[in-house]
Protein backbone atom coordinates (compact mmCIF):
# COMPACT_ATOMS: atom_id res chain seq x y z
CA UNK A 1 27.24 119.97 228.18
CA UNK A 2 25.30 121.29 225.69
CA UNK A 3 24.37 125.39 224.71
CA UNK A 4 21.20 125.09 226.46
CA UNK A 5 22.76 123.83 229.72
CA UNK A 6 25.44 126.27 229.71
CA UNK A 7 22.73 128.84 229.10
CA UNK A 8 20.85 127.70 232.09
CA UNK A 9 23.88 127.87 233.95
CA UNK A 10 24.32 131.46 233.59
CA UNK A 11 21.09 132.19 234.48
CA UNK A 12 21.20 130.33 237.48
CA UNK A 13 24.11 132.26 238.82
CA UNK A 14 22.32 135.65 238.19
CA UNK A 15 19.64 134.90 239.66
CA UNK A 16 21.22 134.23 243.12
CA UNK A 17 22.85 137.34 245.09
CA UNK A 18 25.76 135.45 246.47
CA UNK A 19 26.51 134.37 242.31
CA UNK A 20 25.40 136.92 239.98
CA UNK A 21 28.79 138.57 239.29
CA UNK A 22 30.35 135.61 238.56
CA UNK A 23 26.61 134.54 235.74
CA UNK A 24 27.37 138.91 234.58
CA UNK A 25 31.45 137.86 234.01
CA UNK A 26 30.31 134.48 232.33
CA UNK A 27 27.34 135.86 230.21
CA UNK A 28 29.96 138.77 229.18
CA UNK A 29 32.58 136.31 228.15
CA UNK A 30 30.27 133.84 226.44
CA UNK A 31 28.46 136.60 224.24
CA UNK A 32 30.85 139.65 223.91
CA UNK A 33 32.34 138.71 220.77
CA UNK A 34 29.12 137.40 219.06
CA UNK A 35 27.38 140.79 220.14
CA UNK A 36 30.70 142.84 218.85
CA UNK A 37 30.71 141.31 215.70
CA UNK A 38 27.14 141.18 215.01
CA UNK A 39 27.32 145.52 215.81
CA UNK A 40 30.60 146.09 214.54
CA UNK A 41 29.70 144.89 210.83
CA UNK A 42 26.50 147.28 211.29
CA UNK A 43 28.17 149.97 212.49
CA UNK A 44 31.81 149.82 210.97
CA UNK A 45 33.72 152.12 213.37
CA UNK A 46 34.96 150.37 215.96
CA UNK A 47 34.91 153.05 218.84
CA UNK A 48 30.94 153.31 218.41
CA UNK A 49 31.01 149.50 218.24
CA UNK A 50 32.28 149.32 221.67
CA UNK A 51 29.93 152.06 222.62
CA UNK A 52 27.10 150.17 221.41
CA UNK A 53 28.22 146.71 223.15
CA UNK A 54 28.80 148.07 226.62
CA UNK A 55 24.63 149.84 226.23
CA UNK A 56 23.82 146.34 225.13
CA UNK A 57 25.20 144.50 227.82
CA UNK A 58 23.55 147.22 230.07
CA UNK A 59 20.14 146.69 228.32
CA UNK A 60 20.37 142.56 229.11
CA UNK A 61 21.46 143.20 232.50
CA UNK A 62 18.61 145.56 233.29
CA UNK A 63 16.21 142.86 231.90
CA UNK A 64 17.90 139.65 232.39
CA UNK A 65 14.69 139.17 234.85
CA UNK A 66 12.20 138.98 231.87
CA UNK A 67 13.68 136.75 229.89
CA UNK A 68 11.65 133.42 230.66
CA UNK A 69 13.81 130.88 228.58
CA UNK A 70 11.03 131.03 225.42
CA UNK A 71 14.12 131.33 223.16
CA UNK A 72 18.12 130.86 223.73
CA UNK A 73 19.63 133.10 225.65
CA UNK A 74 21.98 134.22 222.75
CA UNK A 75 19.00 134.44 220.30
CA UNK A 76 17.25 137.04 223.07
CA UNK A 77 20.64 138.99 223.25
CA UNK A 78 20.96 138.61 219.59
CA UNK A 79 17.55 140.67 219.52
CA UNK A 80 18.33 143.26 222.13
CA UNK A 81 21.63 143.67 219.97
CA UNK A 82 19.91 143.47 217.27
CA UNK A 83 16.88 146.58 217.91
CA UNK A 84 19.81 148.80 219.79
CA UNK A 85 22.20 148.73 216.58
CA UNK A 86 19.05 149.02 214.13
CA UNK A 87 17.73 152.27 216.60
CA UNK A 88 21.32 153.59 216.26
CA UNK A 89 22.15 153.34 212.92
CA UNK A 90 18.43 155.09 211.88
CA UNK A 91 18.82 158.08 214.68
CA UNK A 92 22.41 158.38 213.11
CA UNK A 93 21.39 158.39 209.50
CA UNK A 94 18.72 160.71 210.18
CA UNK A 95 21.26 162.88 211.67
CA UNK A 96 23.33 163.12 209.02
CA UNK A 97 20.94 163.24 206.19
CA UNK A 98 19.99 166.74 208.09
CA UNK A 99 23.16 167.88 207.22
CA UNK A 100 22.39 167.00 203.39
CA UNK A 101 25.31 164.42 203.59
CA UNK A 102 25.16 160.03 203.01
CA UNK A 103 24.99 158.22 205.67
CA UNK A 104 26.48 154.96 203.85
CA UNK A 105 29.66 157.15 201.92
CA UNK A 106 30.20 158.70 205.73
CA UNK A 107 30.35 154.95 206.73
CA UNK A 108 32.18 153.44 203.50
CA UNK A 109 34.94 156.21 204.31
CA UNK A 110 35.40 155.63 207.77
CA UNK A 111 35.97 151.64 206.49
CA UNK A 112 38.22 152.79 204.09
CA UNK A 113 40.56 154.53 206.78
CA UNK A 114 40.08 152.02 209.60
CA UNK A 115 43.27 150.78 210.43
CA UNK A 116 41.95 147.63 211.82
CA UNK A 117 40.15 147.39 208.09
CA UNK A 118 42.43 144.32 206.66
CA UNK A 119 40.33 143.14 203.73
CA UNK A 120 41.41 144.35 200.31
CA UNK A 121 39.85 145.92 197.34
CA UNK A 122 37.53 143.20 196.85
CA UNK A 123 36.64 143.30 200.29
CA UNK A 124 36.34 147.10 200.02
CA UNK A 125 33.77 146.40 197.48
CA UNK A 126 31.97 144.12 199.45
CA UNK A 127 31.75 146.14 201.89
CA UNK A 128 30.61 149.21 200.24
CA UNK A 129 28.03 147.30 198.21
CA UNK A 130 26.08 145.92 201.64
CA UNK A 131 25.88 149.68 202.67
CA UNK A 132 23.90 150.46 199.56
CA UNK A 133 20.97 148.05 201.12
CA UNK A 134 18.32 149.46 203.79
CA UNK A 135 19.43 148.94 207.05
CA UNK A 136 17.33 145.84 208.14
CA UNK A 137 17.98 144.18 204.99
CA UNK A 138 21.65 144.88 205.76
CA UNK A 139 21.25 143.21 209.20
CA UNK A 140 19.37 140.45 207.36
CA UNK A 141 22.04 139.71 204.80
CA UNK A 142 24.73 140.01 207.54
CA UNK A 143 23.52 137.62 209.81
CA UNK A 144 22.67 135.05 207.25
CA UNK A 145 26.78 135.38 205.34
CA UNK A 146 28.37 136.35 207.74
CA UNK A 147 26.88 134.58 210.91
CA UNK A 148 25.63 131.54 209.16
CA UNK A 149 22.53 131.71 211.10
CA UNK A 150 19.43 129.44 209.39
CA UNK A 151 16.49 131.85 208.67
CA UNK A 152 14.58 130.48 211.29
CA UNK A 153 17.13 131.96 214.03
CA UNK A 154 16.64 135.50 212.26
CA UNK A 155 12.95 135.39 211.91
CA UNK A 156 13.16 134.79 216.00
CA UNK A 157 15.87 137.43 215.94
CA UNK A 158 14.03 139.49 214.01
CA UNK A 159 10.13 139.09 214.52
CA UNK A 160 9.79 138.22 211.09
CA UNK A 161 8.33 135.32 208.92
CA UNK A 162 10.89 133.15 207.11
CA UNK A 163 9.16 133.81 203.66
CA UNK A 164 9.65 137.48 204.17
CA UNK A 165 13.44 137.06 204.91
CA UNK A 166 14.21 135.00 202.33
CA UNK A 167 13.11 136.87 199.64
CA UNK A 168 14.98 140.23 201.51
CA UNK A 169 17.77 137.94 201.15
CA UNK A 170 17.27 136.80 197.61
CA UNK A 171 16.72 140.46 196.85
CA UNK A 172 19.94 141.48 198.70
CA UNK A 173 21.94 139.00 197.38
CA UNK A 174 20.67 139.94 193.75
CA UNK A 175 21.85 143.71 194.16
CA UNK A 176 25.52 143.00 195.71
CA UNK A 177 25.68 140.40 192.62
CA UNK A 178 25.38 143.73 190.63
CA UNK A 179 27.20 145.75 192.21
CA UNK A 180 29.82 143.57 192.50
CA UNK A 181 29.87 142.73 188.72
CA UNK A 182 30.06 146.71 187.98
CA UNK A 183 33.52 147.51 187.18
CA UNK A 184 33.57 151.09 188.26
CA UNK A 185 31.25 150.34 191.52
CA UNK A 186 33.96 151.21 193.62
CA UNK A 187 35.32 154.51 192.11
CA UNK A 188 31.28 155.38 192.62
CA UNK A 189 30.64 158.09 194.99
């Protein structure tokens, strides 16, 4: 059975009354992780990640009606994960920049004292440089290392044009290369 079927599936079940807990538990336990890790390397801390998961999950429930199978299922969720996490991290940012303090070094800090943090100093510095980009490059660059998704799945993820993502990407990829290559990067404030 391929993605597609299995997709179908799902929907199948939620769309029936007698079978749509059982398409919520499956659609939950197909996508959870994909949707945690796709927020949790936006959002670093892992108690707002969770946060953030359960009002996504929430979002594709409430609209599980309008999705008309014009994309995968996990590309659509990918998207509603996607615009929730982006909305979050700007309404968050622009909280904190109010009180004259960085976003990024609040979020670089709280990844350097998560216990569930395991990379090392490399990692660290990895980590610290992908804060420096804007947030949607950030997603960008994510889902393309990290995910391994072609940049045809994040332009539909997205609502972007290849071209432009690639060069965000090339761009991206350019400034961790730096960053990475700076010797005191790290000890940086």
């Amino acid at each position: 059975m391929d993605i597609k079927d299995n997709e179908n599936n799902i929907l199948k079940l939620i769309k029936h009354s007698s079978t749509r807990e059982r398409g919520y538990a499956l659609l939950v336990n197909k996508y959870s992780q994909m949707v945690y890790w796709q927020v949790r390397r936006m959002v670093i801390s892992h108690e707002d990640t969770d946060d953030l998961v359960q009002e996504i999950f929430i979002k594709v429930f409430e609209n599980i009606e309008g999705f008309h199978n014009e994309s995968k299922l996990s590309t659509w969720i990918y998207r509603i994960a996607y615009n929730h996490t982006i909305n979050y991290l700007k309404s968050k940012a622009n909280k904190i920049s109010k009180n004259n303090s960085s976003f990024e070094q609040e979020m670089f800090e709280n990844l350097k004292s998560d216990a569930l943090f395991d990379g090392g100093e490399i990692e660290l510095k990895l980590q610290k440089a992908i804060l420096t980009l804007p947030i949607k490059q950030r997603a960008v660059f994510q889902m393309r290392y990290y995910d391994e998704l072609s940049f045809s799945q994040i332009a539909e993820i997205t609502k972007t044009t290849e071209g432009a993502l690639k060069a965000s990407y090339h761009i991206a990829s350019k400034k961790i290369e730096e960053l990475m290559l700076n010797e005191d990067f790290l000890q940086q404030n």
